[in-house]
PDB file of N, CA and C in Angstrom:
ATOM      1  N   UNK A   1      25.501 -78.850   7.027  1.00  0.00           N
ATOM      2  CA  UNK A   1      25.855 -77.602   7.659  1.00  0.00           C
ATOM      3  C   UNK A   1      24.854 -77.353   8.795  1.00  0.00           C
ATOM      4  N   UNK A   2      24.999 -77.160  10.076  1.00  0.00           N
ATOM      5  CA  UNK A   2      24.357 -77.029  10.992  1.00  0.00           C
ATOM      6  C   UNK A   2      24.314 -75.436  11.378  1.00  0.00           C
ATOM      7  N   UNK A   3      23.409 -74.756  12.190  1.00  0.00           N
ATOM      8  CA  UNK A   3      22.803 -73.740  12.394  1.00  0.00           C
ATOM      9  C   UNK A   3      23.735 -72.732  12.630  1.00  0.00           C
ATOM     10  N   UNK A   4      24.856 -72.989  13.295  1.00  0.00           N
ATOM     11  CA  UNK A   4      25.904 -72.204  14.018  1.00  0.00           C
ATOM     12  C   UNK A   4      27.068 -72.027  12.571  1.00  0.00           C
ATOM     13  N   UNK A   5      27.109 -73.071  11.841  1.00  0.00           N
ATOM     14  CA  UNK A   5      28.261 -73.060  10.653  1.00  0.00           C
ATOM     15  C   UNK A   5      27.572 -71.767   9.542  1.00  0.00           C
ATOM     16  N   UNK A   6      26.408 -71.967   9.833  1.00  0.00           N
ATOM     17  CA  UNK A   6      25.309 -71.737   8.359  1.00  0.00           C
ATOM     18  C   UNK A   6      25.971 -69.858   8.878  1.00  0.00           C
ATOM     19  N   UNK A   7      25.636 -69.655  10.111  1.00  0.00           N
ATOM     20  CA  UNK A   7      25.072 -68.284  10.525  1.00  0.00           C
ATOM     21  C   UNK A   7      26.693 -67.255  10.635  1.00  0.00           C
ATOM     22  N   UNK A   8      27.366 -68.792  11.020  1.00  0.00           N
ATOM     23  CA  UNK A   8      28.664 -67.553  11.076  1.00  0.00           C
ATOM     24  C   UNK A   8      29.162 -67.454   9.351  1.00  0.00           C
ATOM     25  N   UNK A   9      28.582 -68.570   8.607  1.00  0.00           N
ATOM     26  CA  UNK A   9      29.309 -67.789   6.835  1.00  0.00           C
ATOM     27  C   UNK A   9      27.991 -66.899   6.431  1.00  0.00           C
ATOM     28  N   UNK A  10      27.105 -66.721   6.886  1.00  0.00           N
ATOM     29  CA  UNK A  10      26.137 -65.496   6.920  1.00  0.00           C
ATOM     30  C   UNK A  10      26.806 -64.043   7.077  1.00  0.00           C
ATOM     31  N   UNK A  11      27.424 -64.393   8.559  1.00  0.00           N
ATOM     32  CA  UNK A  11      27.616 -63.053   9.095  1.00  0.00           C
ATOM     33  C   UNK A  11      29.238 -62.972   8.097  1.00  0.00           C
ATOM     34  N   UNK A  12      29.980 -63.485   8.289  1.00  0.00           N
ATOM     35  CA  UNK A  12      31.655 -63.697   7.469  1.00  0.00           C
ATOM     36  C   UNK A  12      31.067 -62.913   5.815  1.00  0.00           C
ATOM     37  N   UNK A  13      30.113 -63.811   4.981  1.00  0.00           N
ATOM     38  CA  UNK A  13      29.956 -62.802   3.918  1.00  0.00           C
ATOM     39  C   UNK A  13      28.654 -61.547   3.610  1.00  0.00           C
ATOM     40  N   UNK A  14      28.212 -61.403   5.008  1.00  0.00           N
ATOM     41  CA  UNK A  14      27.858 -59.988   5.137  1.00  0.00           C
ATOM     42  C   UNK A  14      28.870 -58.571   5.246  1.00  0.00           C
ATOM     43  N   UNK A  15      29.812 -59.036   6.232  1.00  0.00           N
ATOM     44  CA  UNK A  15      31.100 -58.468   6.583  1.00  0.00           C
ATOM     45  C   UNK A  15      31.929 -57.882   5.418  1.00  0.00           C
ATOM     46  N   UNK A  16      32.240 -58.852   4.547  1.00  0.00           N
ATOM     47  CA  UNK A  16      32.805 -59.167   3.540  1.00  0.00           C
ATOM     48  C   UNK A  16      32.489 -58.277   1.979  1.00  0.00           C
ATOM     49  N   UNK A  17      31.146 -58.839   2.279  1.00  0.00           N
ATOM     50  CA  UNK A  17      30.222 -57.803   1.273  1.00  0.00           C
ATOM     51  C   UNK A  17      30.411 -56.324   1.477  1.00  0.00           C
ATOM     52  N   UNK A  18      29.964 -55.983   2.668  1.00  0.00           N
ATOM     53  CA  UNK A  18      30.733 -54.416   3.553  1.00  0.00           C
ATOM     54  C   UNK A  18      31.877 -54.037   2.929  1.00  0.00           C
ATOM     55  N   UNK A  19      32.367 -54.429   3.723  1.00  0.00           N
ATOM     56  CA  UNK A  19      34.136 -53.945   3.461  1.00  0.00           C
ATOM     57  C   UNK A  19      34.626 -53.963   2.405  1.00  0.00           C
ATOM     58  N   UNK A  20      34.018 -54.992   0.977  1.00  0.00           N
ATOM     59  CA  UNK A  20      34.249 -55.144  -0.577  1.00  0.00           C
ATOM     60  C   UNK A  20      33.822 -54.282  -1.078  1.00  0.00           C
ATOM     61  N   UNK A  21      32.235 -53.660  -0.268  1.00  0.00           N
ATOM     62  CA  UNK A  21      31.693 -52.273  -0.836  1.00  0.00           C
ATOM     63  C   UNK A  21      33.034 -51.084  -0.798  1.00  0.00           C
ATOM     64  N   UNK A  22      33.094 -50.409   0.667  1.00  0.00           N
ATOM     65  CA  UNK A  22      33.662 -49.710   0.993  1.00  0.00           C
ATOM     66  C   UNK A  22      34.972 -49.848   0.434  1.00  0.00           C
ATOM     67  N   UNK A  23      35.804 -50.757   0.173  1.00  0.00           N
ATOM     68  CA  UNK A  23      37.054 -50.932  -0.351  1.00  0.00           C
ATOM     69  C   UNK A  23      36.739 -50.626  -2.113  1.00  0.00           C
ATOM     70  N   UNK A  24      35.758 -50.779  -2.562  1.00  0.00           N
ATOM     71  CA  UNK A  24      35.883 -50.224  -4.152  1.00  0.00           C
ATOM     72  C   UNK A  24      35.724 -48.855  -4.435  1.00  0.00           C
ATOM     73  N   UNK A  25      35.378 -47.992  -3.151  1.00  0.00           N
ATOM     74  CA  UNK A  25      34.780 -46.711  -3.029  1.00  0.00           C
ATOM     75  C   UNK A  25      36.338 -45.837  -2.484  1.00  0.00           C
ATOM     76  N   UNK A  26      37.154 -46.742  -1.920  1.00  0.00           N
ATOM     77  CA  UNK A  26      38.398 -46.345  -1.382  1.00  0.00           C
ATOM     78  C   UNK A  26      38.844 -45.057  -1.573  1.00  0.00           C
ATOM     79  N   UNK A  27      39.474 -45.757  -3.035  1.00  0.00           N
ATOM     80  CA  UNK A  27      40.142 -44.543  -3.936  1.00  0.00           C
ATOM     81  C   UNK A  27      39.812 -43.349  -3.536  1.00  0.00           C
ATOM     82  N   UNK A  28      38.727 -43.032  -4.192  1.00  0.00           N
ATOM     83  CA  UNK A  28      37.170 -42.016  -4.260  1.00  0.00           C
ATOM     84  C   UNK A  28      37.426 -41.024  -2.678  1.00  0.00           C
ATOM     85  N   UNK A  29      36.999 -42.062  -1.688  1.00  0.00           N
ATOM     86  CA  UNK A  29      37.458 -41.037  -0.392  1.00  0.00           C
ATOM     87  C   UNK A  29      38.471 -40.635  -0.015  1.00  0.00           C
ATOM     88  N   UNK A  30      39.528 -41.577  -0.392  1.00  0.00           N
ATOM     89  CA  UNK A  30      40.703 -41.165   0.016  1.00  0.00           C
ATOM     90  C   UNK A  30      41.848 -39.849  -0.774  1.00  0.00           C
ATOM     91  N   UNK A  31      40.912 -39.829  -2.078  1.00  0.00           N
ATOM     92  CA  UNK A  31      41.253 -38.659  -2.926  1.00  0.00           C
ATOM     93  C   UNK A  31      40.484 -37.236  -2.160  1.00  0.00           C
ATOM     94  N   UNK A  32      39.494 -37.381  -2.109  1.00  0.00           N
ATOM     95  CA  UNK A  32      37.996 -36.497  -1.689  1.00  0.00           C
ATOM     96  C   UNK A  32      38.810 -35.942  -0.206  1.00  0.00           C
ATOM     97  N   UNK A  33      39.339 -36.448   0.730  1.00  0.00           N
ATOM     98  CA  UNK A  33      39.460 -35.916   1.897  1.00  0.00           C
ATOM     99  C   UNK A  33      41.155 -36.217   1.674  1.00  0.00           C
ATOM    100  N   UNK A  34      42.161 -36.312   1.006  1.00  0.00           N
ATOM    101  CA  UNK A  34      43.231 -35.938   0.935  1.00  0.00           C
ATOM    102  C   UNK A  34      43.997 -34.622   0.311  1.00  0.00           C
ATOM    103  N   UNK A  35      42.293 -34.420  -0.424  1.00  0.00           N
ATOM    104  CA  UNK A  35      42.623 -32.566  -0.756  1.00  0.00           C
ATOM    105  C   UNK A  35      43.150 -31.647  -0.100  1.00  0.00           C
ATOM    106  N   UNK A  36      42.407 -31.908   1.196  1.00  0.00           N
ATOM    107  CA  UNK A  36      42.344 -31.111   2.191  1.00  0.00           C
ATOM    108  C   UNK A  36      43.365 -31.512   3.283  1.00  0.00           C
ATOM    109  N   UNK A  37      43.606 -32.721   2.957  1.00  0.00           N
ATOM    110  CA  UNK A  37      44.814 -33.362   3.894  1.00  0.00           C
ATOM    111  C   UNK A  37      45.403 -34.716   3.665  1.00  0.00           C
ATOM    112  N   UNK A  38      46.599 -34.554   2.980  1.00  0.00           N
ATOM    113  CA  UNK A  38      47.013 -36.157   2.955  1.00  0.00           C
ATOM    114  C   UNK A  38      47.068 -37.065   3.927  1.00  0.00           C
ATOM    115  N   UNK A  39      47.542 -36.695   4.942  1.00  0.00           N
ATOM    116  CA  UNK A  39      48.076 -37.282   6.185  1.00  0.00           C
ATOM    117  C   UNK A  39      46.775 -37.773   7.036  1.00  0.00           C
ATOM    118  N   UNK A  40      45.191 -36.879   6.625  1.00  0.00           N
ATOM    119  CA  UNK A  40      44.315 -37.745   6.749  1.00  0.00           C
ATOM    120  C   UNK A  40      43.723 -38.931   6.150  1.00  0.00           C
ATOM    121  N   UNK A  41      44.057 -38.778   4.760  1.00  0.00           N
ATOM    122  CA  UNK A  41      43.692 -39.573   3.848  1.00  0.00           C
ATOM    123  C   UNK A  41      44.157 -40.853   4.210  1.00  0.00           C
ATOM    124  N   UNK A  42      45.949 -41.242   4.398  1.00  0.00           N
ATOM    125  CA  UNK A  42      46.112 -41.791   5.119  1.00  0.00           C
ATOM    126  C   UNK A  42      45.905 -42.595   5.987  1.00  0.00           C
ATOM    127  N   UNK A  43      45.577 -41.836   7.033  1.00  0.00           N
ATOM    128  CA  UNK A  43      44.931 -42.340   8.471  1.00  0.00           C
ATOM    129  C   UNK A  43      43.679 -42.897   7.996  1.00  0.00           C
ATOM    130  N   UNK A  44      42.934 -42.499   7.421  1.00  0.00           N
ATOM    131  CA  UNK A  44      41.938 -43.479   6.873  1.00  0.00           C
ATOM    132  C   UNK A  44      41.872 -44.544   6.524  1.00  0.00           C
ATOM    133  N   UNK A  45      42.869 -44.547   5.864  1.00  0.00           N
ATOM    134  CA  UNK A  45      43.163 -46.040   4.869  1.00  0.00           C
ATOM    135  C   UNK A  45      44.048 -46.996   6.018  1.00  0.00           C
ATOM    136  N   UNK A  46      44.509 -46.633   6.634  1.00  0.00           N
ATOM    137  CA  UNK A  46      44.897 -47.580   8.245  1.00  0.00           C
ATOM    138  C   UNK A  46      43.999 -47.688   9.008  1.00  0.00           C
ATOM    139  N   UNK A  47      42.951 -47.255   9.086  1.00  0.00           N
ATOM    140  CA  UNK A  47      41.843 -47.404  10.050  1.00  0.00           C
ATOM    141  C   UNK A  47      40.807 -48.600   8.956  1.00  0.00           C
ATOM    142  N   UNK A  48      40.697 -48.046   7.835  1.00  0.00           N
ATOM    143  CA  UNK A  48      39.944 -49.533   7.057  1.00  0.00           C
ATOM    144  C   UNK A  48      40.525 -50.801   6.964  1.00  0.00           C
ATOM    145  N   UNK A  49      41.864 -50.815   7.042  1.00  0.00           N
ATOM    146  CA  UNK A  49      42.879 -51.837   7.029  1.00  0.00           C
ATOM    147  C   UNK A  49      42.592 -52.513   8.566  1.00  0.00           C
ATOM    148  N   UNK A  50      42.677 -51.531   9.355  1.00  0.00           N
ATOM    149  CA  UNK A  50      42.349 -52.053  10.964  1.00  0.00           C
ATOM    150  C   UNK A  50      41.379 -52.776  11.517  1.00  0.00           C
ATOM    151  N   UNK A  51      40.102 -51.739  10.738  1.00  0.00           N
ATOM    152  CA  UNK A  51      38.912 -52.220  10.968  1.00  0.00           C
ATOM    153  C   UNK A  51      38.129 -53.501  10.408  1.00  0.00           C
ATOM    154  N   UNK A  52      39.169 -54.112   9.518  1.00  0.00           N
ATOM    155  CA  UNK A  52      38.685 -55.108   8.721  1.00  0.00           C
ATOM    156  C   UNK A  52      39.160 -56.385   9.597  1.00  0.00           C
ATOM    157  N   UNK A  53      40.426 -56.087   9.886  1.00  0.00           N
ATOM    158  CA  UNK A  53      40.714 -57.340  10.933  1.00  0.00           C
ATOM    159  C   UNK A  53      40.183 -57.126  12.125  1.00  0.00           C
ATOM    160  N   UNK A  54      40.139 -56.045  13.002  1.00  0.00           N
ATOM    161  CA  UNK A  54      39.382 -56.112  13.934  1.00  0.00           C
ATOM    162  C   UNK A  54      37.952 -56.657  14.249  1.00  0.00           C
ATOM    163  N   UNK A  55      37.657 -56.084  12.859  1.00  0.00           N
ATOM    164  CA  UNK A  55      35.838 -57.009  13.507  1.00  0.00           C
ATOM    165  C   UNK A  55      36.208 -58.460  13.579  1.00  0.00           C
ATOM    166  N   UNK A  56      36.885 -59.379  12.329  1.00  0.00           N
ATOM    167  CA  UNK A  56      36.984 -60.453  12.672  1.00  0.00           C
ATOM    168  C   UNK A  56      37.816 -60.939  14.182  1.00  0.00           C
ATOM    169  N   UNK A  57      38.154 -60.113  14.493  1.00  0.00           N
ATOM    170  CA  UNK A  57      39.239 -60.717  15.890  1.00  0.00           C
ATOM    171  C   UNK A  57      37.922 -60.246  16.795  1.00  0.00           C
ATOM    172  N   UNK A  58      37.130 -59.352  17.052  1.00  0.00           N
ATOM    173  CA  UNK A  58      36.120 -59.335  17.688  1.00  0.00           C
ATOM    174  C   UNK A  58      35.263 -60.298  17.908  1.00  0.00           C
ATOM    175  N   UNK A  59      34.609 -60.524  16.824  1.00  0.00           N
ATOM    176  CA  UNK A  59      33.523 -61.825  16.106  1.00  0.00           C
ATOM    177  C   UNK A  59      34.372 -63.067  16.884  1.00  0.00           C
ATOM    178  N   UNK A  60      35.748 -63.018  16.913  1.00  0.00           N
ATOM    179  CA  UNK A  60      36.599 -64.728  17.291  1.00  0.00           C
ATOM    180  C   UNK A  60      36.135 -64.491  18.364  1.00  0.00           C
ATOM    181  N   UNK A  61      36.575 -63.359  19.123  1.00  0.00           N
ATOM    182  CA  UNK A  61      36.416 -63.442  21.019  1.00  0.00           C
ATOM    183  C   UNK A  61      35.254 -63.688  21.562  1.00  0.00           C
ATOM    184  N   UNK A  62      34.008 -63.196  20.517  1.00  0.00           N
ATOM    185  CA  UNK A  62      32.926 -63.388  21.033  1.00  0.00           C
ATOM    186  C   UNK A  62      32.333 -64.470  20.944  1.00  0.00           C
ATOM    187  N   UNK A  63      32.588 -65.468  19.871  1.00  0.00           N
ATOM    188  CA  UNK A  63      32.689 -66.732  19.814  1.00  0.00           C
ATOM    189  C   UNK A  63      33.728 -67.823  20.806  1.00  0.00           C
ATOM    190  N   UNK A  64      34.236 -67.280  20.896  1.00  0.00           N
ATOM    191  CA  UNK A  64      35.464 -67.738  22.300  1.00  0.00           C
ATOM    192  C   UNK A  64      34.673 -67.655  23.103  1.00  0.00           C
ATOM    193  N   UNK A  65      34.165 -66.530  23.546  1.00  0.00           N
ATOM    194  CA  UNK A  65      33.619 -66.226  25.136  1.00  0.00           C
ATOM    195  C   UNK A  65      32.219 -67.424  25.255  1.00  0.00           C
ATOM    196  N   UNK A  66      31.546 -67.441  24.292  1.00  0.00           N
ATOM    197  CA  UNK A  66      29.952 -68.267  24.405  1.00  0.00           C
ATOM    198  C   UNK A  66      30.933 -69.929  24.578  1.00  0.00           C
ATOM    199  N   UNK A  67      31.450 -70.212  23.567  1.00  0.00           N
ATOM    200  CA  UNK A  67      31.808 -71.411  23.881  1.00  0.00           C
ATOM    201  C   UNK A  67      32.797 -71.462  25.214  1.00  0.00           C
ATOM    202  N   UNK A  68      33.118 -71.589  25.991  1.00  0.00           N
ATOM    203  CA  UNK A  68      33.209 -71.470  27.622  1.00  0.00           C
ATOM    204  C   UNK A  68      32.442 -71.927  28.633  1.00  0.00           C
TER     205      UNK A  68
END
């Protein structure tokens, strides 16, 4: 495994670790702030869904862009 393989499954299960946190806590917020509003609660849970692929499509481009 060379330096660049090692660092991106570094960063992949740092990410991972994140979002596994926040995704077991889900429920929890999405109850907590759907009291007050479902339709936010919601929107939340599409924005974690979003944000999970987005960083990786980020992380690709920016790896795209260096290799160039």
């Amino acid at each position: 495994m060379d330096r660049n393989t090692r660092n991106s499954a570094i960063a992949a299960a740092i990410i991972l670790f994140g979002f596994g946190l926040v995704a077991f806590y889900m429920p929890t917020l999405m109850l907590a702030v759907g009291e007050s509003s479902p339709v936010v609660g919601g929107i939340m849970a599409v924005l974690f869904v979003a944000a999970f692929f987005g960083v990786f499509w980020l992380r690709g481009r920016s790896r795209r862009d260096r290799e160039d």
